[in-house]
N, C-alpha and C. Protein backbone atom coordinates (compact mmCIF):
# COMPACT_ATOMS: atom_id res chain seq x y z
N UNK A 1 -0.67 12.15 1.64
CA UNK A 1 -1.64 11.33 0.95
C UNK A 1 -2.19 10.23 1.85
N UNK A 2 -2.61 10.79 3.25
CA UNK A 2 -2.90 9.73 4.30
C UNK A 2 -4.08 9.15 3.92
N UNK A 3 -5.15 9.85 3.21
CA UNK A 3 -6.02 9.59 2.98
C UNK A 3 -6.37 8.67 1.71
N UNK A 4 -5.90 9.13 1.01
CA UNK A 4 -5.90 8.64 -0.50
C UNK A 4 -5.28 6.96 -0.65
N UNK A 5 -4.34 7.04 0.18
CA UNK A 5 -3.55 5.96 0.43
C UNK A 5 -4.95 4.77 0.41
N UNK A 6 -5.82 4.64 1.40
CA UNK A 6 -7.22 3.75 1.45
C UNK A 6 -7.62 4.13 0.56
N UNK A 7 -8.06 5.03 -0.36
CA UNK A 7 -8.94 4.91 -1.47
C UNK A 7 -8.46 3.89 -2.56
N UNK A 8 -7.09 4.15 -2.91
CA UNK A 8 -6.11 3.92 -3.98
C UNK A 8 -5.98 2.36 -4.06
N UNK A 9 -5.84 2.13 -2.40
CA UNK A 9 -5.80 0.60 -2.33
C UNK A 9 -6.75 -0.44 -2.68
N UNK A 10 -7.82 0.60 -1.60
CA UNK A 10 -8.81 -0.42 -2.06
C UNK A 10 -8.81 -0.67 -3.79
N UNK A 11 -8.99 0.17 -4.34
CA UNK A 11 -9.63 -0.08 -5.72
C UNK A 11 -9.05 -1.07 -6.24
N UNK A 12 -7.51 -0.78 -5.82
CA UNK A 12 -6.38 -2.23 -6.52
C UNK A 12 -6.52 -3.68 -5.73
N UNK A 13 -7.26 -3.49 -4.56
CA UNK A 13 -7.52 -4.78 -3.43
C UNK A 13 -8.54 -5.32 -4.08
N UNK A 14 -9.33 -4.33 -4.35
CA UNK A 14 -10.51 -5.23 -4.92
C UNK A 14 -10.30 -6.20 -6.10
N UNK A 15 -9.43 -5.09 -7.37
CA UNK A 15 -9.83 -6.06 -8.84
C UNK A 15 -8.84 -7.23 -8.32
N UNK A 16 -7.64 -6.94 -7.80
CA UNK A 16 -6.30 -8.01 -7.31
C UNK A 16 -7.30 -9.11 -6.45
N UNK A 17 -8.08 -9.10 -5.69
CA UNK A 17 -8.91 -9.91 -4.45
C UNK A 17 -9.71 -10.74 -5.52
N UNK A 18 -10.59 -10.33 -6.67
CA UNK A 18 -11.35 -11.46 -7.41
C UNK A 18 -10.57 -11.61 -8.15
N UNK A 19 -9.20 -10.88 -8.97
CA UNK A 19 -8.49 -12.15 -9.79
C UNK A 19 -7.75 -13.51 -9.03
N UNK A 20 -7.41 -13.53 -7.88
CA UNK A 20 -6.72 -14.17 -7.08
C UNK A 20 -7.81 -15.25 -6.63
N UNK A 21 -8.75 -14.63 -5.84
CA UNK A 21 -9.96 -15.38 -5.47
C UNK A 21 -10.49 -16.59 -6.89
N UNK A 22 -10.69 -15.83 -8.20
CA UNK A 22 -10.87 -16.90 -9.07
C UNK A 22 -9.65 -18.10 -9.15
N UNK A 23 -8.53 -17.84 -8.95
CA UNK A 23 -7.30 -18.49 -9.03
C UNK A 23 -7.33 -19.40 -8.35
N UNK A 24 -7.48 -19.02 -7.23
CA UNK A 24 -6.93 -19.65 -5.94
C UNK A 24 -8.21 -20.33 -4.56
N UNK A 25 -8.94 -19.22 -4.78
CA UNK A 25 -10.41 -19.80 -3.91
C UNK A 25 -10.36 -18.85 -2.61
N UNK A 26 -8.74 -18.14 -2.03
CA UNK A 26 -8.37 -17.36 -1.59
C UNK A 26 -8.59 -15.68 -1.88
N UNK A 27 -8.60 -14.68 -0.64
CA UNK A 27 -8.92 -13.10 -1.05
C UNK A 27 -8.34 -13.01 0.35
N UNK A 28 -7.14 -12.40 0.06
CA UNK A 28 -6.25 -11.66 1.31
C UNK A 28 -6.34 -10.51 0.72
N UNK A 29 -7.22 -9.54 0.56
CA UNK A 29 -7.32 -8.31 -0.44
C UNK A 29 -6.75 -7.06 0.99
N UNK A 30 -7.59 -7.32 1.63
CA UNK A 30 -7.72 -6.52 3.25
C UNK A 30 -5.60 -6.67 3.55
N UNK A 31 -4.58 -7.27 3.23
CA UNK A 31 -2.97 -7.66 3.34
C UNK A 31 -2.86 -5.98 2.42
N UNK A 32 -3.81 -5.67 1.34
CA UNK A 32 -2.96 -4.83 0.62
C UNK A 32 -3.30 -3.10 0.90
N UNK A 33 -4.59 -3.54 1.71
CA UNK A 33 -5.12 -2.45 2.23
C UNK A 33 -4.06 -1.68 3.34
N UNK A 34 -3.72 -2.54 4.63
CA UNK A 34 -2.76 -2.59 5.40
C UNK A 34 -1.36 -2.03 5.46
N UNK A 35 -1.12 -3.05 4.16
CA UNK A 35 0.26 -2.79 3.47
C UNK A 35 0.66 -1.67 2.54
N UNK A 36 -0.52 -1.04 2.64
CA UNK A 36 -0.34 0.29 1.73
C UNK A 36 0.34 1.49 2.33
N UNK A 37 0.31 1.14 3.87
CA UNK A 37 0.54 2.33 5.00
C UNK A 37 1.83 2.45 4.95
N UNK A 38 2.92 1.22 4.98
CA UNK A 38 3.52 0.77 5.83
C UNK A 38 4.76 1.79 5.12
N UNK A 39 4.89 2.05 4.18
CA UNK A 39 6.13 2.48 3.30
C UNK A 39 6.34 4.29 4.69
N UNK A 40 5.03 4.78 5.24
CA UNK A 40 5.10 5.97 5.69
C UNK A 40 6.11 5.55 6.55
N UNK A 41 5.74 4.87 7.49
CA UNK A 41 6.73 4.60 8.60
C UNK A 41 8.11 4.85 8.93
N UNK A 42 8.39 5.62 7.94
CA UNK A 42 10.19 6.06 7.74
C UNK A 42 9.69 7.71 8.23
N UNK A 43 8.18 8.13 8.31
CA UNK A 43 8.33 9.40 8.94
C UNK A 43 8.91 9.52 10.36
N UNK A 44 8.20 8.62 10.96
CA UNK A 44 8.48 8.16 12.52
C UNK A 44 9.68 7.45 12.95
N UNK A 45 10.48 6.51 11.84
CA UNK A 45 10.87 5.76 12.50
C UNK A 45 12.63 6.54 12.76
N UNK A 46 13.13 7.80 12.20
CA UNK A 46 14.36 7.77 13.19
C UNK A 46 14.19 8.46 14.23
N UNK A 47 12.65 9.03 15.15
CA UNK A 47 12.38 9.75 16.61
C UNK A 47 12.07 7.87 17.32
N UNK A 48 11.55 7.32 16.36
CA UNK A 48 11.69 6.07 17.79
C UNK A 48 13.08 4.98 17.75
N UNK A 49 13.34 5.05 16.42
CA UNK A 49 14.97 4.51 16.69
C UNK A 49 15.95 5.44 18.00
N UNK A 50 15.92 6.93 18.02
CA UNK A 50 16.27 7.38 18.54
C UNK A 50 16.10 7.06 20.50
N UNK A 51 14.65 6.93 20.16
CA UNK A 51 14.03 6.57 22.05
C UNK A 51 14.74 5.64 22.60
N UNK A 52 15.00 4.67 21.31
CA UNK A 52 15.29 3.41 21.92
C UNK A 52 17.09 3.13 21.67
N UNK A 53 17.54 4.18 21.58
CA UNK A 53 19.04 4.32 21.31
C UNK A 53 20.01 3.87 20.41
N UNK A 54 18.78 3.71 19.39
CA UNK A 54 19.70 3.55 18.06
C UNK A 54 19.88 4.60 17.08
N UNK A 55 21.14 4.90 16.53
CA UNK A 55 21.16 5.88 15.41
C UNK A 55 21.23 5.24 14.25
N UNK A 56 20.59 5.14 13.33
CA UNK A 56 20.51 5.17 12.06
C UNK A 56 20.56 5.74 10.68
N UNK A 57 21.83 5.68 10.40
CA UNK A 57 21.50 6.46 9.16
C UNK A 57 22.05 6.21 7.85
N UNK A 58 21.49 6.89 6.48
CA UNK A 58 21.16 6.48 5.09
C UNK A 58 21.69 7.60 4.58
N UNK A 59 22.95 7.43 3.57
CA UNK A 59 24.20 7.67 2.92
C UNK A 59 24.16 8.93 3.84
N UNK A 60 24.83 8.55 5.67
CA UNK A 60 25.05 9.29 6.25
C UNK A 60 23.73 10.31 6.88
N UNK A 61 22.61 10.47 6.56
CA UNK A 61 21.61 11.15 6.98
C UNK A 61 20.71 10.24 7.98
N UNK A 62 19.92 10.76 8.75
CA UNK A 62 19.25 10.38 9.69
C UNK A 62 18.00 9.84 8.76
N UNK A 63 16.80 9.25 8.93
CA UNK A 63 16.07 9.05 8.15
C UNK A 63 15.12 9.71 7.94
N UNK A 64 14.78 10.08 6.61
CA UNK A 64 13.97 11.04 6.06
C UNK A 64 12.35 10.20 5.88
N UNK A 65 11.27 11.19 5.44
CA UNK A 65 10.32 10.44 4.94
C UNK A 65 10.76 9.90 3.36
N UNK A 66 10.29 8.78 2.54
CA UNK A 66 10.84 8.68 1.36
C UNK A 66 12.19 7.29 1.54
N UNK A 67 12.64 7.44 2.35
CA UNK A 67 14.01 6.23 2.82
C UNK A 67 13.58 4.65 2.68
N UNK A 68 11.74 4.73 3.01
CA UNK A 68 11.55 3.24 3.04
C UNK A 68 10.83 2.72 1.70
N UNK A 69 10.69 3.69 0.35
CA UNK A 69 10.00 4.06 -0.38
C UNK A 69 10.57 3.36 -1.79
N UNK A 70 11.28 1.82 -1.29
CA UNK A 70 12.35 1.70 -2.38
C UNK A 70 11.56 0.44 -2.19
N UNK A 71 12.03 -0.73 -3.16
CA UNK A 71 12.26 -1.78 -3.29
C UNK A 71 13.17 -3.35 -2.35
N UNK A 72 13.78 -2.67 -1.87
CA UNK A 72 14.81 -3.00 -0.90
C UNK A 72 13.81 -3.14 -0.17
N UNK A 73 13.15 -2.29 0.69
CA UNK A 73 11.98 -2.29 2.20
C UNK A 73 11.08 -3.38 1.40
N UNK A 74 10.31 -3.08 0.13
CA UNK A 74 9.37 -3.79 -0.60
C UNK A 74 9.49 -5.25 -0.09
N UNK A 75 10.44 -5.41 -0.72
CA UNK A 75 11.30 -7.23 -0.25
C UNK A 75 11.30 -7.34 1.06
N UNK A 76 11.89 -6.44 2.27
CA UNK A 76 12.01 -7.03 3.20
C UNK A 76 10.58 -7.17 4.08
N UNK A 77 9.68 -6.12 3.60
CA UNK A 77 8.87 -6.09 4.68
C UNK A 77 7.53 -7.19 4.27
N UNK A 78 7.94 -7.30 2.49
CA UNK A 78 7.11 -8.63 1.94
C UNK A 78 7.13 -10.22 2.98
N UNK A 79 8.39 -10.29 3.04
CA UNK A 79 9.45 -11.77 3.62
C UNK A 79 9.03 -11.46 4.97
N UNK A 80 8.98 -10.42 5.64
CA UNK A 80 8.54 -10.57 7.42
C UNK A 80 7.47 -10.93 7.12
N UNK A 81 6.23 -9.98 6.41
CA UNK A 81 5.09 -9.99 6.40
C UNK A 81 4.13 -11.48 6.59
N UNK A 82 5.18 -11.73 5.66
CA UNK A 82 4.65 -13.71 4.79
C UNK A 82 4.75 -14.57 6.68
N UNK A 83 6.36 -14.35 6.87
CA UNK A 83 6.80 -15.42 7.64
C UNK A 83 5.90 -14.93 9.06
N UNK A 84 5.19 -13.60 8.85
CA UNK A 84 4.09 -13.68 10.14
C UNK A 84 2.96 -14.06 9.72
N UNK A 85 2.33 -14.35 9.09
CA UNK A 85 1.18 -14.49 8.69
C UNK A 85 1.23 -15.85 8.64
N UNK A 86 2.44 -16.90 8.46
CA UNK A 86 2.08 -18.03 8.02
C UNK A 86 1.67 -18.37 10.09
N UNK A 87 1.91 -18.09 10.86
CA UNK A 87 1.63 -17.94 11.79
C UNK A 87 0.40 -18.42 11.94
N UNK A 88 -1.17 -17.71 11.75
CA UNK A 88 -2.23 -17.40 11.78
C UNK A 88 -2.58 -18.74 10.45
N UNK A 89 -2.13 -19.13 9.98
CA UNK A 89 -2.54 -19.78 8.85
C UNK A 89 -2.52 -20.06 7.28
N UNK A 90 -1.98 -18.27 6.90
CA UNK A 90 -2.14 -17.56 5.72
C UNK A 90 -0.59 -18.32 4.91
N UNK A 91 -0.89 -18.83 3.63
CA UNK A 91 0.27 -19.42 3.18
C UNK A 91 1.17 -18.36 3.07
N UNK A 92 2.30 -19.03 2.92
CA UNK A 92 3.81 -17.38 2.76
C UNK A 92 3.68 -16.94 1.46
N UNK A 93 2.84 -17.59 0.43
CA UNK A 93 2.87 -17.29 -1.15
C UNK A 93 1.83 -16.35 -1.22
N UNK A 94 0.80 -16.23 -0.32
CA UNK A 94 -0.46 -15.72 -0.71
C UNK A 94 0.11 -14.17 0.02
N UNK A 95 0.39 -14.43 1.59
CA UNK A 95 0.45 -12.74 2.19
C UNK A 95 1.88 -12.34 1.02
N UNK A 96 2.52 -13.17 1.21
CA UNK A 96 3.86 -12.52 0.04
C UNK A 96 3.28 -11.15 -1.08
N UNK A 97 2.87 -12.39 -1.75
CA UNK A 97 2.19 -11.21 -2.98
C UNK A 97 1.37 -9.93 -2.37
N UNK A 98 -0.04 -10.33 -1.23
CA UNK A 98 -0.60 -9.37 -1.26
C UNK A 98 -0.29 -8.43 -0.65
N UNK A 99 1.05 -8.66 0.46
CA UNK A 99 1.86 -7.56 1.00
C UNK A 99 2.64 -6.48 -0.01
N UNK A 100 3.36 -7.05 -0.93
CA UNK A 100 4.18 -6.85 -2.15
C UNK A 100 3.17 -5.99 -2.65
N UNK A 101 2.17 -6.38 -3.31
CA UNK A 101 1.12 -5.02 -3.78
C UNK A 101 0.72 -3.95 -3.46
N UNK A 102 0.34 -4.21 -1.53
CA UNK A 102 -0.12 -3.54 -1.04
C UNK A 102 1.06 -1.80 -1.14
N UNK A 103 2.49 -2.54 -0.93
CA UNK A 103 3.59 -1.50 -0.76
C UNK A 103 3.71 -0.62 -1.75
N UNK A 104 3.61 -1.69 -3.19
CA UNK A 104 4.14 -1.13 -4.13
C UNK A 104 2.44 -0.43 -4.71
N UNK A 105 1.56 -0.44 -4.14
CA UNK A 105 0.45 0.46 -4.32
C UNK A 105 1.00 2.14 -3.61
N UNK A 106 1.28 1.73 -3.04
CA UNK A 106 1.50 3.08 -2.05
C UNK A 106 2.73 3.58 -2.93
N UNK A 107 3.63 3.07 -3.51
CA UNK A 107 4.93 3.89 -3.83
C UNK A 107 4.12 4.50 -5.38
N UNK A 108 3.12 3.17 -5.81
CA UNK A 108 3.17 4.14 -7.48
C UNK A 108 1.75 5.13 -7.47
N UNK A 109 1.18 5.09 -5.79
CA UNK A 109 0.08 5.88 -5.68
C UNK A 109 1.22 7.92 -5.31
N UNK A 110 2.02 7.58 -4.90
CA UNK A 110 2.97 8.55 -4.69
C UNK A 110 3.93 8.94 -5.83
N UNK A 111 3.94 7.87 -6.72
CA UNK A 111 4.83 8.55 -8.04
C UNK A 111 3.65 9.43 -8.83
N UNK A 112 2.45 9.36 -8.11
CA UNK A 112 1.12 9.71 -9.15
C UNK A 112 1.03 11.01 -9.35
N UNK A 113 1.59 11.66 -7.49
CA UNK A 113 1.37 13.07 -7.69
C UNK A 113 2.79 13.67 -7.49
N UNK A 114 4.43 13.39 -7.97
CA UNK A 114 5.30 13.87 -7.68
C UNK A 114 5.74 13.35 -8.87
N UNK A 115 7.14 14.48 -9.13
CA UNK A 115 7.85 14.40 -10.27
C UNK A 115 9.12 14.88 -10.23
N UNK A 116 9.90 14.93 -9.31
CA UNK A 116 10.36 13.26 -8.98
C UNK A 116 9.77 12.94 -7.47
N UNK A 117 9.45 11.42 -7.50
CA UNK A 117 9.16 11.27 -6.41
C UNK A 117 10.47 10.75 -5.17
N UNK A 118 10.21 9.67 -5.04
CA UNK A 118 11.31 8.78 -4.44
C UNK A 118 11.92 7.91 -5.37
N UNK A 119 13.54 7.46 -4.35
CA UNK A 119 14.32 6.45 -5.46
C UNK A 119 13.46 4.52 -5.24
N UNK A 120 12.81 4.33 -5.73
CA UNK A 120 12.02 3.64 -6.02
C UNK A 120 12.78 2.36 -6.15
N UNK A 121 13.69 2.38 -6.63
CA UNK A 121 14.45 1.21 -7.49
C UNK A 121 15.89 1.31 -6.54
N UNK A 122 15.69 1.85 -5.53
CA UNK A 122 17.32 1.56 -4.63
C UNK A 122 16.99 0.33 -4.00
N UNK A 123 17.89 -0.35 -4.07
CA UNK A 123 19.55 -0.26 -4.19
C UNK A 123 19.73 -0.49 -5.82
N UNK A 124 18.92 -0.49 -6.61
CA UNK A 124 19.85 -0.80 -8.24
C UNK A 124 19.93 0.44 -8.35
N UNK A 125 19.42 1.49 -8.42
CA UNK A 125 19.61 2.69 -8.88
C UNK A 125 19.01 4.00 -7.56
N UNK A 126 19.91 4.81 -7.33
CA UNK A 126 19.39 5.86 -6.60
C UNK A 126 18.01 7.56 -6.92
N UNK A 127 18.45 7.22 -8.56
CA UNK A 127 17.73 8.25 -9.17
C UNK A 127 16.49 8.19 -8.86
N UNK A 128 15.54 9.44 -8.32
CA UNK A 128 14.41 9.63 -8.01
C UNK A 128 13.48 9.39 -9.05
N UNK A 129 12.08 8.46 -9.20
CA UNK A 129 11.54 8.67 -10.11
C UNK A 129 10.07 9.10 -9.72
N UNK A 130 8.83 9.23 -10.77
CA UNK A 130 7.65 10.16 -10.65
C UNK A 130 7.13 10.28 -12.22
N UNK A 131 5.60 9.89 -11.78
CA UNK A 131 5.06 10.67 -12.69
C UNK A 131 4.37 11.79 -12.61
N UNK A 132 3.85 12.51 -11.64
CA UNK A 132 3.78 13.48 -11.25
C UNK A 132 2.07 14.20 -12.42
N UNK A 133 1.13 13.05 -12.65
CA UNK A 133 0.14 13.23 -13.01
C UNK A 133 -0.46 14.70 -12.47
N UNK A 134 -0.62 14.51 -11.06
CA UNK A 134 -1.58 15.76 -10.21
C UNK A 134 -0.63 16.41 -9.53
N UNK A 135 -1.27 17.41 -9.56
CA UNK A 135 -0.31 18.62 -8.89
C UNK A 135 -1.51 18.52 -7.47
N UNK A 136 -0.38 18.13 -6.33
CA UNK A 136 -1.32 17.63 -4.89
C UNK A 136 -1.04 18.91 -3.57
N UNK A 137 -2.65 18.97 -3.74
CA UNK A 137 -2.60 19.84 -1.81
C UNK A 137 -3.77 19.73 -1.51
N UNK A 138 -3.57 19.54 -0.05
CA UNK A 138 -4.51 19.56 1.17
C UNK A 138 -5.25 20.29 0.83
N UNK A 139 -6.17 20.18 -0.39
CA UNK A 139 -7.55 21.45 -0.13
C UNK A 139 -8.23 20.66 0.71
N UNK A 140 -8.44 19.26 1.12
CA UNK A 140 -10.18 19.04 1.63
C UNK A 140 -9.90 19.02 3.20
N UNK A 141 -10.35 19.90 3.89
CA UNK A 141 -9.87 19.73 4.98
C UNK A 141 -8.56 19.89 5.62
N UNK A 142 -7.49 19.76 4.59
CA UNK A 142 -6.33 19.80 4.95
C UNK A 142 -5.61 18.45 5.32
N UNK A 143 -6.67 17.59 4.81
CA UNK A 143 -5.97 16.10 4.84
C UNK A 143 -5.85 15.14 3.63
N UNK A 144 -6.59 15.66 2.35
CA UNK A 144 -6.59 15.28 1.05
C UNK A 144 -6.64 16.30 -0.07
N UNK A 145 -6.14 15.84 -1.13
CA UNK A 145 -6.77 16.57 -2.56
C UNK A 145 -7.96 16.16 -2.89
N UNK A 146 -8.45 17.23 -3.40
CA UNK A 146 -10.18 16.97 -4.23
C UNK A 146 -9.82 15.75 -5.27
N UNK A 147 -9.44 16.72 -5.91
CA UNK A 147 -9.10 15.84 -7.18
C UNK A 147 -8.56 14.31 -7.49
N UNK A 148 -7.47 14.32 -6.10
CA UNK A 148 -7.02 13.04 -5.87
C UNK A 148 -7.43 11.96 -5.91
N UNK A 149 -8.63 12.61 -4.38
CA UNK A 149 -9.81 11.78 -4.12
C UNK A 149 -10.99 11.36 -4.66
N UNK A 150 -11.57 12.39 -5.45
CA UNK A 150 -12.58 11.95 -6.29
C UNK A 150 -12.13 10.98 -7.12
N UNK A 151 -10.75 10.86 -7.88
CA UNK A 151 -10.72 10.24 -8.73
C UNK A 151 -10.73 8.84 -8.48
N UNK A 152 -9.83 8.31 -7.11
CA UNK A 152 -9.74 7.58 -6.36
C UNK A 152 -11.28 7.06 -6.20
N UNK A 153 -12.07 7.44 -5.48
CA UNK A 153 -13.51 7.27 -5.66
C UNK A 153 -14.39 6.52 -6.35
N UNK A 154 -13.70 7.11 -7.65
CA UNK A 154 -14.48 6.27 -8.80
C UNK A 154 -13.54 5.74 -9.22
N UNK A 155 -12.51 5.55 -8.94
CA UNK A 155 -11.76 3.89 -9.29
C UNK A 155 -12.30 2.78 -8.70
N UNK A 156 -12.32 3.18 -6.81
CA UNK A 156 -12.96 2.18 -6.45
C UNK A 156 -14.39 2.03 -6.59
N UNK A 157 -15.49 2.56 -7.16
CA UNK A 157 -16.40 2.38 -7.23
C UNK A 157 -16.60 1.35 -9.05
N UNK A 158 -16.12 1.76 -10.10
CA UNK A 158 -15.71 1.24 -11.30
C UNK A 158 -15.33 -0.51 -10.70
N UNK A 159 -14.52 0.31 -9.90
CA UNK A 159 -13.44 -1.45 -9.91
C UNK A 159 -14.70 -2.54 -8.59
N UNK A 160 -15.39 -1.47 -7.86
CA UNK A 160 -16.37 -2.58 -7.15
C UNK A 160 -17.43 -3.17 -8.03
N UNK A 161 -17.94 -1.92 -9.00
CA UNK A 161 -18.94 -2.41 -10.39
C UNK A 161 -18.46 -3.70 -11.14
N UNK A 162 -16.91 -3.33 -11.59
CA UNK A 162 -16.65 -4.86 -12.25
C UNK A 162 -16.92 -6.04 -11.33
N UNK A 163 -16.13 -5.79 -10.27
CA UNK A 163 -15.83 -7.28 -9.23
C UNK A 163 -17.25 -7.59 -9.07
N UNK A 164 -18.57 -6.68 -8.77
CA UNK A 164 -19.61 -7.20 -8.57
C UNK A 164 -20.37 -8.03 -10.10
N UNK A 165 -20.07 -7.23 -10.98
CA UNK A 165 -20.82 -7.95 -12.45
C UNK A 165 -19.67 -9.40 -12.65
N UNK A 166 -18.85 -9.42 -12.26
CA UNK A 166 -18.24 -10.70 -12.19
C UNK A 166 -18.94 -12.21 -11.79
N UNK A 167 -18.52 -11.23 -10.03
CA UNK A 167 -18.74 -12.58 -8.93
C UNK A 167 -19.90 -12.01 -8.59
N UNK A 168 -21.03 -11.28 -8.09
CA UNK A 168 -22.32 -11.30 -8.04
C UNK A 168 -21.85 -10.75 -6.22
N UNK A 169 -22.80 -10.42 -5.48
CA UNK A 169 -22.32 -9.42 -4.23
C UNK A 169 -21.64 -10.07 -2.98
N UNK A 170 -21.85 -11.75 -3.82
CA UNK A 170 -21.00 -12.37 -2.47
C UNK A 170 -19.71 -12.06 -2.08
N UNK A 171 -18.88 -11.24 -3.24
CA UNK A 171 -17.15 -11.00 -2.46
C UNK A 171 -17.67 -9.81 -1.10
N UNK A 172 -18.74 -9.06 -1.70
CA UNK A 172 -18.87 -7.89 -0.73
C UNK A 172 -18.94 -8.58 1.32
N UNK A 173 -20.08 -9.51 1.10
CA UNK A 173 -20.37 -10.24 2.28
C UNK A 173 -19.29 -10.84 2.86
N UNK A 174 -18.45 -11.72 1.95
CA UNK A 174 -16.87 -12.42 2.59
C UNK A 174 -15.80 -11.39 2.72
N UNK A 175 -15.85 -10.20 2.59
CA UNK A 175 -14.88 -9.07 3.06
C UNK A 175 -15.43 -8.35 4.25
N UNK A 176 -16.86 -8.22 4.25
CA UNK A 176 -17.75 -7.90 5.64
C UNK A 176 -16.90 -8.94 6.59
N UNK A 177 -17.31 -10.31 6.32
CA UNK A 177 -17.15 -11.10 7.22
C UNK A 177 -15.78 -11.39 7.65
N UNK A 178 -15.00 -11.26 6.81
CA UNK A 178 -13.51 -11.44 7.52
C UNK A 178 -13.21 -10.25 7.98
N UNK A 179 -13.56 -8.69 7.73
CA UNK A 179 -13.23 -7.71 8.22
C UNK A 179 -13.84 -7.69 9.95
N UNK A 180 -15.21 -8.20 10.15
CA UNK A 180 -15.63 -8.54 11.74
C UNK A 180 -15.00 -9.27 12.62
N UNK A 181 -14.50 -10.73 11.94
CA UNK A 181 -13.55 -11.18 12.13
C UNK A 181 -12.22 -11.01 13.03
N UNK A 182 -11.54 -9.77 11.95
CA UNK A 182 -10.35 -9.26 12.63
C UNK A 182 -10.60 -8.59 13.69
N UNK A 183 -11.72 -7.74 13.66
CA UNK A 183 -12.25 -6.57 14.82
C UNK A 183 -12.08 -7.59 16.09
C-alpha cells in the first residue's frame, strides 16, 4: 500500500491541518504525511540492523514487516519525532500529535484492507486486529489497488472541498509555500 499510504494521509492531513490551524494558528499537516511511511520501515530494518552487526529479534524472530505496526513504535517514534523537531522550532506538542496521526494513519489505513491485520495494540495485547473492508491487489500497475485508490481520491478531494469552503484557498498557498520551503 506504498501508494495509497499518500493518498490516505493526505485526506486525514488536510481535515486534521484546518482543525488544528483554527485552534492553534499552526498546520504541521505535511508531519503526518511523512509519518505515514514510517511504520514500513520494519521491512528493511533487520537487513540493515544486520550490516551494521546487530541482531535483533521479536518473541525470538528476526524482524518481520508488521513488528513496527503497534503502538509501542507509535509512542516511541512520536517522542523522537517531537524532541527533533523542537530543534528547527516546531513545539514538542504540535510535531507530537501530528507525528502520532501520521503513524496511526498508516496502521488504520492497513487495518482497512486486512483481516487480521497487525497486533496493533502490543505490548497490551498481541492479538492481530483488521477490518479488512477491501480485498487488496496490485491491479494498477502493480503498485496500487483501483479501488483503494480511487476511493482514497475522493476522500482527499471531499476533504480538500470542505477545508476549502471553510478557510477559502489560502490553506492551499501556505502548504505550497512551506512545501518549497522544505525543498
Amino acid at each position: 500500500m506504498f501508494f495509497e499510504h499518500w493518498i490516505y494521509s493526505a485526506a486525514i492531513a488536510i481535515i486534521v491541518g484546518m482543525i488544528y490551524y483554527k485552534r492553534t494558528g499552526r498546520d504541521y499537516s505535511w508531519i503526518i504525511i511523512l509519518s505515514a511511511y514510517v511504520p514500513d520501515i520494519d521491512i528493511i530494518a533487520n537487513t540493515v540492523f544486520k550490516k551494521i552487526g546487530i541482531t535483533v529479534l521479536i518473541y525470538g524472530n528476526p524482524i518481520k514487516h508488521g513488528d513496527f505496526h503497534n503502538i509501542a513504535m507509535l509512542l516511541l517514534f512520536a517522542v523522537s519525532t517531537a524532541l527533533l523537531l523542537q530543534i528547527i522550532g516546531i513545539k514538542f506538542i504540535d510535531s507530537f500529535i501530528f507525528a502520532s496521526i501520521g503513524f496511526a494513519a498508516h496502521m488504520f489505513e492497513d487495518a482497512l484492507i486486512a483481516n487480521p491485520a497487525y497486533s496493533f495494540f502490543w505490548p497490551l495485547s498481541a492479538q492481530k486486529f483488521g477490518i479488512g473492508i477491501f480485498e487488496y491487489h496490485r491491479n494498477w500497475f502493480g503498485i496500487a489497488d483501483k479501488e483503494v485508490l480511487i476511493i482514497g481520491l475522493i476522500a482527499v478531494i471531499l476533504c480538500a472541498a470542505i477545508r476549502t469552503a471553510y478557510e477559502g484557498k489560502g490553506w492551499v498557498k501556505r502548504m505550497v509555500n512551506i512545501s518549497i520551503k522544505m525543498i
